[in-house]
Protein backbone atom coordinates (compact mmCIF):
# COMPACT_ATOMS: atom_id res chain seq x y z
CA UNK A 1 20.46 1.48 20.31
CA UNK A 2 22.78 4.45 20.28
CA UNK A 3 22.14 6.97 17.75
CA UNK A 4 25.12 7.00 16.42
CA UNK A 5 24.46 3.44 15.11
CA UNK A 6 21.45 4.14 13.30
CA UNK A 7 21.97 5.14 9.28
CA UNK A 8 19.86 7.13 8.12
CA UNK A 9 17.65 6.53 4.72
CA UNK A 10 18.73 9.05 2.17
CA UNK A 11 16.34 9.09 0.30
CA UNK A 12 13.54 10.14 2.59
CA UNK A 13 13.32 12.78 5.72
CA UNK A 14 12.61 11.65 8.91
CA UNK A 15 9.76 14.63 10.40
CA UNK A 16 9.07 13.04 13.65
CA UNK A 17 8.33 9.67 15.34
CA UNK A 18 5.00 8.65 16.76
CA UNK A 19 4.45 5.44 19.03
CA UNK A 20 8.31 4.36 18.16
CA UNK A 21 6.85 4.74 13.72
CA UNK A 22 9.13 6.73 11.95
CA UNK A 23 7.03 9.34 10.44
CA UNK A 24 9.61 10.20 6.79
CA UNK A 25 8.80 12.44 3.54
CA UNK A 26 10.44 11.80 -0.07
CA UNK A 27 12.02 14.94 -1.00
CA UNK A 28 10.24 14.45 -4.37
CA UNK A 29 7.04 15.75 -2.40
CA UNK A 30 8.03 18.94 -3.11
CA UNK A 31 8.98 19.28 -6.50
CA UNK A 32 5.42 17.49 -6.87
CA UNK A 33 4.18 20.71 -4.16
CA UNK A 34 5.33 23.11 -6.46
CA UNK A 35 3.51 21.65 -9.62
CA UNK A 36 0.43 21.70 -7.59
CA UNK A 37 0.97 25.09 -6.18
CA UNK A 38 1.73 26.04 -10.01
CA UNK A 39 -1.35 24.47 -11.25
CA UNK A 40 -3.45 25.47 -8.51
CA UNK A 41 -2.47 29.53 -8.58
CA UNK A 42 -4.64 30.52 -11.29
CA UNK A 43 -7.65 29.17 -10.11
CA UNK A 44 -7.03 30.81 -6.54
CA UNK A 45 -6.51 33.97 -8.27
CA UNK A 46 -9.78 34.04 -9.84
CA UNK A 47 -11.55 32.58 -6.74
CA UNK A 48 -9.73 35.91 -4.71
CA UNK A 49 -9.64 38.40 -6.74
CA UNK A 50 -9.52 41.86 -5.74
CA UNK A 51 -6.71 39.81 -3.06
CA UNK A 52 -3.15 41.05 -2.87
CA UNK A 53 -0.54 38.79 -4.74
CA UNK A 54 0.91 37.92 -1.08
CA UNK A 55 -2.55 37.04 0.06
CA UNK A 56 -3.03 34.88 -2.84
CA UNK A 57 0.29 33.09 -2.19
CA UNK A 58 -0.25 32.40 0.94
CA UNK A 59 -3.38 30.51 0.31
CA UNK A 60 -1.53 28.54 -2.45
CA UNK A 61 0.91 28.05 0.07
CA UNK A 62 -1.93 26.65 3.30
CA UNK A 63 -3.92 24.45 0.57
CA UNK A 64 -0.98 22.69 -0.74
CA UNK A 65 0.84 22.23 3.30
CA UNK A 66 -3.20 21.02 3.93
CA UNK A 67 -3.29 18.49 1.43
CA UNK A 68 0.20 17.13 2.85
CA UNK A 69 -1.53 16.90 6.51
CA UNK A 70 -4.94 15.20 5.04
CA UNK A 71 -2.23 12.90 4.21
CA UNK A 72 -0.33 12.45 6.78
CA UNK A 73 -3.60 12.08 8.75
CA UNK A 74 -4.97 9.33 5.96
CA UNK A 75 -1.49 7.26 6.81
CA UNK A 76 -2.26 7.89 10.85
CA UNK A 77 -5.76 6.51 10.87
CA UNK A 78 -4.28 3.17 9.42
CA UNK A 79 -2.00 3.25 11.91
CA UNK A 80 -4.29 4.12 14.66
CA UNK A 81 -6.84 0.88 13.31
CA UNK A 82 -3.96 -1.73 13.28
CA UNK A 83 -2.93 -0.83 16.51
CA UNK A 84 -6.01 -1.43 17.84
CA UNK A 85 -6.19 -4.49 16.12
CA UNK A 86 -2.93 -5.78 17.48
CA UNK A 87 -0.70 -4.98 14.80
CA UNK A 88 1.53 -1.81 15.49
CA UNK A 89 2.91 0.56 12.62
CA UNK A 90 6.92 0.56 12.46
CA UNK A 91 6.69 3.43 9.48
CA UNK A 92 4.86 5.73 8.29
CA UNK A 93 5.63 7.19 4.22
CA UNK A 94 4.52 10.44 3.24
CA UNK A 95 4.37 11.65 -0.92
CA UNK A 96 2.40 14.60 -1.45
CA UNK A 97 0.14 12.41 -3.58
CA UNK A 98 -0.01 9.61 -0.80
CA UNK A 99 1.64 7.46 1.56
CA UNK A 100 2.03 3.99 3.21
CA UNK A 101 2.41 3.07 6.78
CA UNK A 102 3.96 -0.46 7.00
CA UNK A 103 3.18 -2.46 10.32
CA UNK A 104 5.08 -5.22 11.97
CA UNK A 105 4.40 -8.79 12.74
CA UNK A 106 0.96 -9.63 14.59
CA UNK A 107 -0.29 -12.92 16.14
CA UNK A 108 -3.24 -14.18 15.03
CA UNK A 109 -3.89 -11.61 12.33
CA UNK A 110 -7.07 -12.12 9.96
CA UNK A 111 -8.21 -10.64 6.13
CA UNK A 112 -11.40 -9.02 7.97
CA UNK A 113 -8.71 -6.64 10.04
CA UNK A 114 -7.05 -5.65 6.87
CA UNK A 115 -10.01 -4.94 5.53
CA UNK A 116 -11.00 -2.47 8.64
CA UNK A 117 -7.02 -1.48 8.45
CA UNK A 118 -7.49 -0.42 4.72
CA UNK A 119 -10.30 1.50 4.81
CA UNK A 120 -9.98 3.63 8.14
CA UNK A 121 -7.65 6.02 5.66
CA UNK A 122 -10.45 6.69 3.20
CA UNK A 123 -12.91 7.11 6.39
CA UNK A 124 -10.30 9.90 8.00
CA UNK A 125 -10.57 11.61 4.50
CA UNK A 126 -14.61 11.33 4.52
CA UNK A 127 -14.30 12.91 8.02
CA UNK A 128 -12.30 15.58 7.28
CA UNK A 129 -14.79 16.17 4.62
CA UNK A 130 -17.75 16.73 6.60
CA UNK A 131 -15.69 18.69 9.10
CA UNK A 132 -15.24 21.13 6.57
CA UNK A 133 -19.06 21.04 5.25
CA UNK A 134 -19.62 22.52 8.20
CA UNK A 135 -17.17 25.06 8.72
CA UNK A 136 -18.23 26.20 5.33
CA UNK A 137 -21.91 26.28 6.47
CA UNK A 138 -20.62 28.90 9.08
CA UNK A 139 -19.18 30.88 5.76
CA UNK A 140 -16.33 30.51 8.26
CA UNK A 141 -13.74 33.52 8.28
CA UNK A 142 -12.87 36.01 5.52
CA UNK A 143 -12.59 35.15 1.68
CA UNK A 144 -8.84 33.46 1.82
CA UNK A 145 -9.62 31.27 4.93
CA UNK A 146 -12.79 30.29 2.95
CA UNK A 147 -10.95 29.45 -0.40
CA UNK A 148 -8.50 27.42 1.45
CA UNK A 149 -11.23 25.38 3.73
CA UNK A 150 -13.44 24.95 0.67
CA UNK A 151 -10.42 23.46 -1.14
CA UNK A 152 -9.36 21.54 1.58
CA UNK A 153 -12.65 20.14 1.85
CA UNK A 154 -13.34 18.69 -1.47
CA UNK A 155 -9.78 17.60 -1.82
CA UNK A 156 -10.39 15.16 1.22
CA UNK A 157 -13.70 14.13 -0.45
CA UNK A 158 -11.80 13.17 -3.71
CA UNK A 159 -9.03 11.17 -1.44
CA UNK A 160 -11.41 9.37 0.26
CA UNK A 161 -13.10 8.34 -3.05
CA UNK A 162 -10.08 7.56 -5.10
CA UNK A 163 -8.51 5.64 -2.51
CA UNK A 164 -11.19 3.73 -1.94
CA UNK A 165 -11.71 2.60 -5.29
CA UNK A 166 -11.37 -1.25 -5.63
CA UNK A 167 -7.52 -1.08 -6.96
CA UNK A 168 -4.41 -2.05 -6.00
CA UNK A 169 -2.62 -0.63 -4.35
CA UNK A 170 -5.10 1.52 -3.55
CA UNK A 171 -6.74 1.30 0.17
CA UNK A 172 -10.11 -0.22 -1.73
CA UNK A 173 -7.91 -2.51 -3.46
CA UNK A 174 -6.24 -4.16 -0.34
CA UNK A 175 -9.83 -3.64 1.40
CA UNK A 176 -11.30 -6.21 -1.33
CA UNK A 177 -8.58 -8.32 -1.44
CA UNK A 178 -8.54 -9.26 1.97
CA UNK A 179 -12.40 -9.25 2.09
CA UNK A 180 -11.71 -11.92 -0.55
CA UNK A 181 -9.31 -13.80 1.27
CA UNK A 182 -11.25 -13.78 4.21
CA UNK A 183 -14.40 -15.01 2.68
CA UNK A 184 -12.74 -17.89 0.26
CA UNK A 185 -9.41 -18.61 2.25
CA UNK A 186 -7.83 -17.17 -1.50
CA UNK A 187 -5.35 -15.24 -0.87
CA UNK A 188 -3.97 -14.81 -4.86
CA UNK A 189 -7.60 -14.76 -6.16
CA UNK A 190 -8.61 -11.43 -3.93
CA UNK A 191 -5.50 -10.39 -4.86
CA UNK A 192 -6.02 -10.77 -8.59
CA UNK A 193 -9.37 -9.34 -8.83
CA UNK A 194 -8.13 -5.83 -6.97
CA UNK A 195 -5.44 -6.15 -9.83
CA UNK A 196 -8.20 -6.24 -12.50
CA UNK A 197 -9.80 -3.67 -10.78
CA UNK A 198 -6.64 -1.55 -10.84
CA UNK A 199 -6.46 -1.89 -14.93
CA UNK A 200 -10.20 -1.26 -14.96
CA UNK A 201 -9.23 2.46 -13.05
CA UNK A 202 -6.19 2.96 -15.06
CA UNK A 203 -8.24 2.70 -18.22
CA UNK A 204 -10.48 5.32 -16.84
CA UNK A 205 -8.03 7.94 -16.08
CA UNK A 206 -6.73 7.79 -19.07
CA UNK A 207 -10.34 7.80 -20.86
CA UNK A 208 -11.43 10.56 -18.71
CA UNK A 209 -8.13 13.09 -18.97
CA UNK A 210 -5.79 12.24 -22.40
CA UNK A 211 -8.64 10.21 -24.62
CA UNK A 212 -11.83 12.49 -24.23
CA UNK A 213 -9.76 15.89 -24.57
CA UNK A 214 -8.18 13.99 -27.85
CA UNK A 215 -11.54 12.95 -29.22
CA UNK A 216 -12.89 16.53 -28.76
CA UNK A 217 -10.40 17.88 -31.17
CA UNK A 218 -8.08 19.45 -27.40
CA UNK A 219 -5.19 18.47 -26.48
CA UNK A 220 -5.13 17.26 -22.58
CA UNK A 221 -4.06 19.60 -19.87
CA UNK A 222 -0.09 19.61 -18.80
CA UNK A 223 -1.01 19.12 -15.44
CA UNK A 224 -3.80 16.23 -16.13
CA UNK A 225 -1.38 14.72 -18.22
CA UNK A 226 1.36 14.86 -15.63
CA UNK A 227 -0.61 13.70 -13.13
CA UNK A 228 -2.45 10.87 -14.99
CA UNK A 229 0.93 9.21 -15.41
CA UNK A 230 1.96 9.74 -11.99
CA UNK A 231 -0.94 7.98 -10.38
CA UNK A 232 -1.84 5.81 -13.34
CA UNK A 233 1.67 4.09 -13.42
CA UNK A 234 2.08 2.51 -10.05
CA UNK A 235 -1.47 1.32 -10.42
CA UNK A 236 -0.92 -0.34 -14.05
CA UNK A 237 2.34 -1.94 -12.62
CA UNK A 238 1.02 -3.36 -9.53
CA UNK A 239 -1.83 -4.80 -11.48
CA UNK A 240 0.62 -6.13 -14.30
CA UNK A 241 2.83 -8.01 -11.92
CA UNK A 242 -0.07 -9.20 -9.85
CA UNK A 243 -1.59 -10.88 -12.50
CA UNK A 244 1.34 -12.48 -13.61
CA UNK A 245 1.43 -10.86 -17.27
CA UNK A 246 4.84 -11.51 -19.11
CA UNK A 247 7.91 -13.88 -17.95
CA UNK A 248 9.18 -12.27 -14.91
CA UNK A 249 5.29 -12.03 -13.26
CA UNK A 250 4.95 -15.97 -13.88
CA UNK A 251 8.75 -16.36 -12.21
CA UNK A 252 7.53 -14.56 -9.37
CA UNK A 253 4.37 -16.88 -8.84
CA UNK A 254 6.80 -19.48 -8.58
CA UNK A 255 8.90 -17.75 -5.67
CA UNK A 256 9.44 -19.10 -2.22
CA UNK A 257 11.56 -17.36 -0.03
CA UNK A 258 11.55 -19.94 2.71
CA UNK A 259 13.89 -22.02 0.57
CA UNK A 260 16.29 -18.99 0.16
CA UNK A 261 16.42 -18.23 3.87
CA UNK A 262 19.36 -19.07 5.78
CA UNK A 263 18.97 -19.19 9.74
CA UNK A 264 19.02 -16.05 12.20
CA UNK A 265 19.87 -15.78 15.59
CA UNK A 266 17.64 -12.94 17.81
CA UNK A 267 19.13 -11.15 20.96
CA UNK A 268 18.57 -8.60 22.79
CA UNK A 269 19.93 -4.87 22.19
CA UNK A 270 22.25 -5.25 25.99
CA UNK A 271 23.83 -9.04 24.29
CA UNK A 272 27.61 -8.35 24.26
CA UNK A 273 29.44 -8.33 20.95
CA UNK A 274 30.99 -11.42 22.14
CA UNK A 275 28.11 -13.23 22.36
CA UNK A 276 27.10 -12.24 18.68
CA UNK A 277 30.29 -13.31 17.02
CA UNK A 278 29.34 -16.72 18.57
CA UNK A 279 26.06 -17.25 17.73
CA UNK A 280 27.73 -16.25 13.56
CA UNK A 281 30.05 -18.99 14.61
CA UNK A 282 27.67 -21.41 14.98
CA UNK A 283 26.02 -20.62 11.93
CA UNK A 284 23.62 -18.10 11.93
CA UNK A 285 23.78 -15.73 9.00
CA UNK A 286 22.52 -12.92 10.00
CA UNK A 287 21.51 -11.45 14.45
CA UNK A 288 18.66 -9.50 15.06
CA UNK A 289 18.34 -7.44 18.15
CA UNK A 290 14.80 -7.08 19.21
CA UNK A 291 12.74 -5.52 22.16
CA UNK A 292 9.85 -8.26 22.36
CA UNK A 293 7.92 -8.65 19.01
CA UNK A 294 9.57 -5.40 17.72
CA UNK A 295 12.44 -5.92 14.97
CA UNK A 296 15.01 -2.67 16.23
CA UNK A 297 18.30 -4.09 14.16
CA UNK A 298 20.82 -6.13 12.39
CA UNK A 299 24.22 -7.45 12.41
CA UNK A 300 25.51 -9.66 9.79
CA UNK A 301 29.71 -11.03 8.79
CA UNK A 302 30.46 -7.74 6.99
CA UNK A 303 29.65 -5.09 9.49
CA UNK A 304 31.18 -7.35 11.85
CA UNK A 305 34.39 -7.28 10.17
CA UNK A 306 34.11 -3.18 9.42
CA UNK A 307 33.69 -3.39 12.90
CA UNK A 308 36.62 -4.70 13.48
CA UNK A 309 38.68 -2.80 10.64
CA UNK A 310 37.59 0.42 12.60
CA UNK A 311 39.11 -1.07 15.98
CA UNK A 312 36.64 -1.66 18.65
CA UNK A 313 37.82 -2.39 22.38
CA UNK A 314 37.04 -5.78 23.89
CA UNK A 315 33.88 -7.11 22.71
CA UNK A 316 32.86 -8.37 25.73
CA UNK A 317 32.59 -4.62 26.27
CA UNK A 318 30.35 -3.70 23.57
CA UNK A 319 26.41 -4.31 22.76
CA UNK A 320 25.32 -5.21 19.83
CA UNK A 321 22.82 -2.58 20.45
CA UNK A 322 25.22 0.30 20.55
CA UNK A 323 26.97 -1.22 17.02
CA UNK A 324 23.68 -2.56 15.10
CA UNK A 325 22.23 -1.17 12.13
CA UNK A 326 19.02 -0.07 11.79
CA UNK A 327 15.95 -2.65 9.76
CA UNK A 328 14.21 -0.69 7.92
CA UNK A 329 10.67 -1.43 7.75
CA UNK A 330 11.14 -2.72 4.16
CA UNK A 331 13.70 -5.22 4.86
CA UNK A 332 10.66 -7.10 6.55
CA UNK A 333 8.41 -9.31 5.32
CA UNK A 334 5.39 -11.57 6.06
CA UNK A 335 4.96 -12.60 2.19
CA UNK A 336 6.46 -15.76 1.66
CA UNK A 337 5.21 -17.17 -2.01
CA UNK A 338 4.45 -15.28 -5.23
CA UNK A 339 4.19 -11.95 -6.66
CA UNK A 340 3.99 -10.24 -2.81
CA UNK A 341 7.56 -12.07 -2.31
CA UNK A 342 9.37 -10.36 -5.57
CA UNK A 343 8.14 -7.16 -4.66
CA UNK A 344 8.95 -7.50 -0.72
CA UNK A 345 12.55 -8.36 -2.01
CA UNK A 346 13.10 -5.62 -4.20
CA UNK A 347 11.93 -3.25 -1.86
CA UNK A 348 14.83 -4.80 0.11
CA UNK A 349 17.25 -4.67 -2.15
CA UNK A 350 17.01 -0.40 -2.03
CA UNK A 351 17.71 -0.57 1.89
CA UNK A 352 19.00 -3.61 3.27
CA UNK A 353 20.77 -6.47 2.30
CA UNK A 354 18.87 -8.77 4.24
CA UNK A 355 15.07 -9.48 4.09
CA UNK A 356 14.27 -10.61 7.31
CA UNK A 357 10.95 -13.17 6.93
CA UNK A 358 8.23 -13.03 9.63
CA UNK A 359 5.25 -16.00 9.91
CA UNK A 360 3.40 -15.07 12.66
CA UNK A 361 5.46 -13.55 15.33
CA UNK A 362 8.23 -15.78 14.71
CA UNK A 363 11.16 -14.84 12.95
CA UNK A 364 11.67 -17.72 10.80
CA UNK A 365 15.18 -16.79 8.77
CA UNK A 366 16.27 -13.89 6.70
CA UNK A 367 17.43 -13.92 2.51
CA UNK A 368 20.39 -12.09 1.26
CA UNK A 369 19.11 -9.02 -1.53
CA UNK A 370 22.34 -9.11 -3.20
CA UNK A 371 22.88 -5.44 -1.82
CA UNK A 372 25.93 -4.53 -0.54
């Protein structure tokens, strides 16, 4: 695929690619850097003081740029264990206060390697951890390389924990919901009990940072605050529409996308245009060009015909790799039924309008988002 055929996401940066993943950062990291950085300044000061201003800074400056590589190393190690488990990474989405790597199709996939998938993030964190034990053992370097590594260090410790909590969608919340799965064959009822779990660690946070400042007479801390809703929120949400509270959760338990789908045709990235506009002719809704099991792009009836409004030469001419557009990694899907359905099609619905629906390593059709 030419690069001039690939759109880019706008609302993420693309940093680099590793093993063919995109490796992308929402631009709202940094407004959430420099809250941490703001937060984190005083107690720096204190811990170096006697330390120039610039000095002090540019600690601020490593802890905060370390936290975003513990991350970026978290979302790695789950890449590194599905690969190894025969399921490759196709993304990889970094937010200073975490990430997700989404993976492609697999054959013969089973709940015990999500489980191992899950929790090789936390592990990465734990390692880093005792990496830096030991460098502070060594009372390694001079008071700001310190600061930072001690930091560093028990930042990775609280990662691990937190993200191994039994929540979803935290990493110990897919970990026991495929552990679940795997043990019963239940696929909603692991599912559901890593969504009780999730309410059970929202109600914490907020016990532990707005209620027990309140019921001491204190009001909480800005940042606490701030960052109890941030990471409480997508947790209460996840668990709400997993277990199906209100109307929309029980319409989503209802949802099938197989009978939405409408057929697909696959071809490779050097199939003429030609040979495209056929296979639309003959009634498939939507082409995908793909490079063995990996999903590279799409071509559907209205890029076709802004194809042709922009005047192409002879299509026998012309690839549908040089004219595709790029899938996104959330315009895939191996969710068919329920709650995981809903949410795989409004993730869709932001990027694509197409969600292309994988069983196995077989594409079996695509559903229109309604995005234009």
């Amino acid at each position: 695929m030419t690069a001039s055929a690939a759109r880019r996401r706008s609302d993420s940066w693309t940093l680099f690619t590793l093993g063919g993943a995109p490796v992308v950062v929402a631009p709202t990291s940094l407004l959430l850097g420099l809250l941490i950085a703001g937060s984190w300044y005083p107690v720096l000061h204190a811990l170096l003081d006697g330390q120039s201003l610039l000095t002090v800074l540019g600690t601020v400056v490593t802890v905060v740029l370390g936290v975003g590589v513990s991350i970026l190393i978290h979302e790695l190690a789950h890449g590194l264990a599905g690969t190894l488990l025969g399921r490759k990474p196709v993304l990889y989405e970094l937010y200073l206060w975490g990430g997700r790597t989404s993976f492609g199709p697999a054959e013969q996939w089973r709940p015990w390697k999500d489980v191992i998938t899950s929790l090789a993030g936390p592990a990465a964190n734990l390692i880093l951890w005792a990496l830096g034990r030991t460098l502070l053992d060594t009372r390694v370097g001079p008071a700001p390389v310190f600061v930072a590594v001690w930091t560093l260090t028990w930042v990775n410790l609280a990662l691990a924990i937190f993200n191994a909590l039994p929540a979803l969608p935290l990493d110990g919340g897919h970990a026991l919901s495929a552990l679940i799965e795997q043990l019963t064959g239940r696929r909603r009822l692991g599912r559901r009990v890593a969504a009780v779990g999730g309410l059970v660690v929202v109600a914490g946070i907020a016990w532990r940072w707005i209620l027990t400042p309140l019921l001491a007479g204190a009001r909480p801390d800005s940042f606490s605050l701030i960052l109890s809703v941030m990471v409480g929120w997508p947790i209460a949400t996840t668990s709400w529409r997993v277990l199906g509270l209100g109307r929309g959760g029980r319409a989503a338990a209802r949802l099938d996308l197989r009978t939405l789908a409408r057929p697909v045709a696959v071809v490779t990235a050097d199939t003429s245009l030609a040979v495209a506009r056929g296979r639309m002719e003959a009634g498939a809704a939507l082409v995908l060009v793909a490079e063995s099991v990996r999903l590279q792009g799409v071509l559907d009836a209205a890029a076709l015909a802004e194809l042709e409004r922009s005047g192409l030469p002879d299509d026998g001419a012309v690839t549908v790799g040089q004219v595709c557009t790029v899938l996104p990694a959330s315009a895939v899907t191996t969710q068919m039924t329920g709650q995981g359905a809903a949410d795989a099609l409004a993730r869709a619905r932001t990027v694509s309008r197409w969600l292309v629906l994988v069983e196995g390593s077989r594409v079996t059709g695509a559903v229109p988002t309604g995005a234009r």
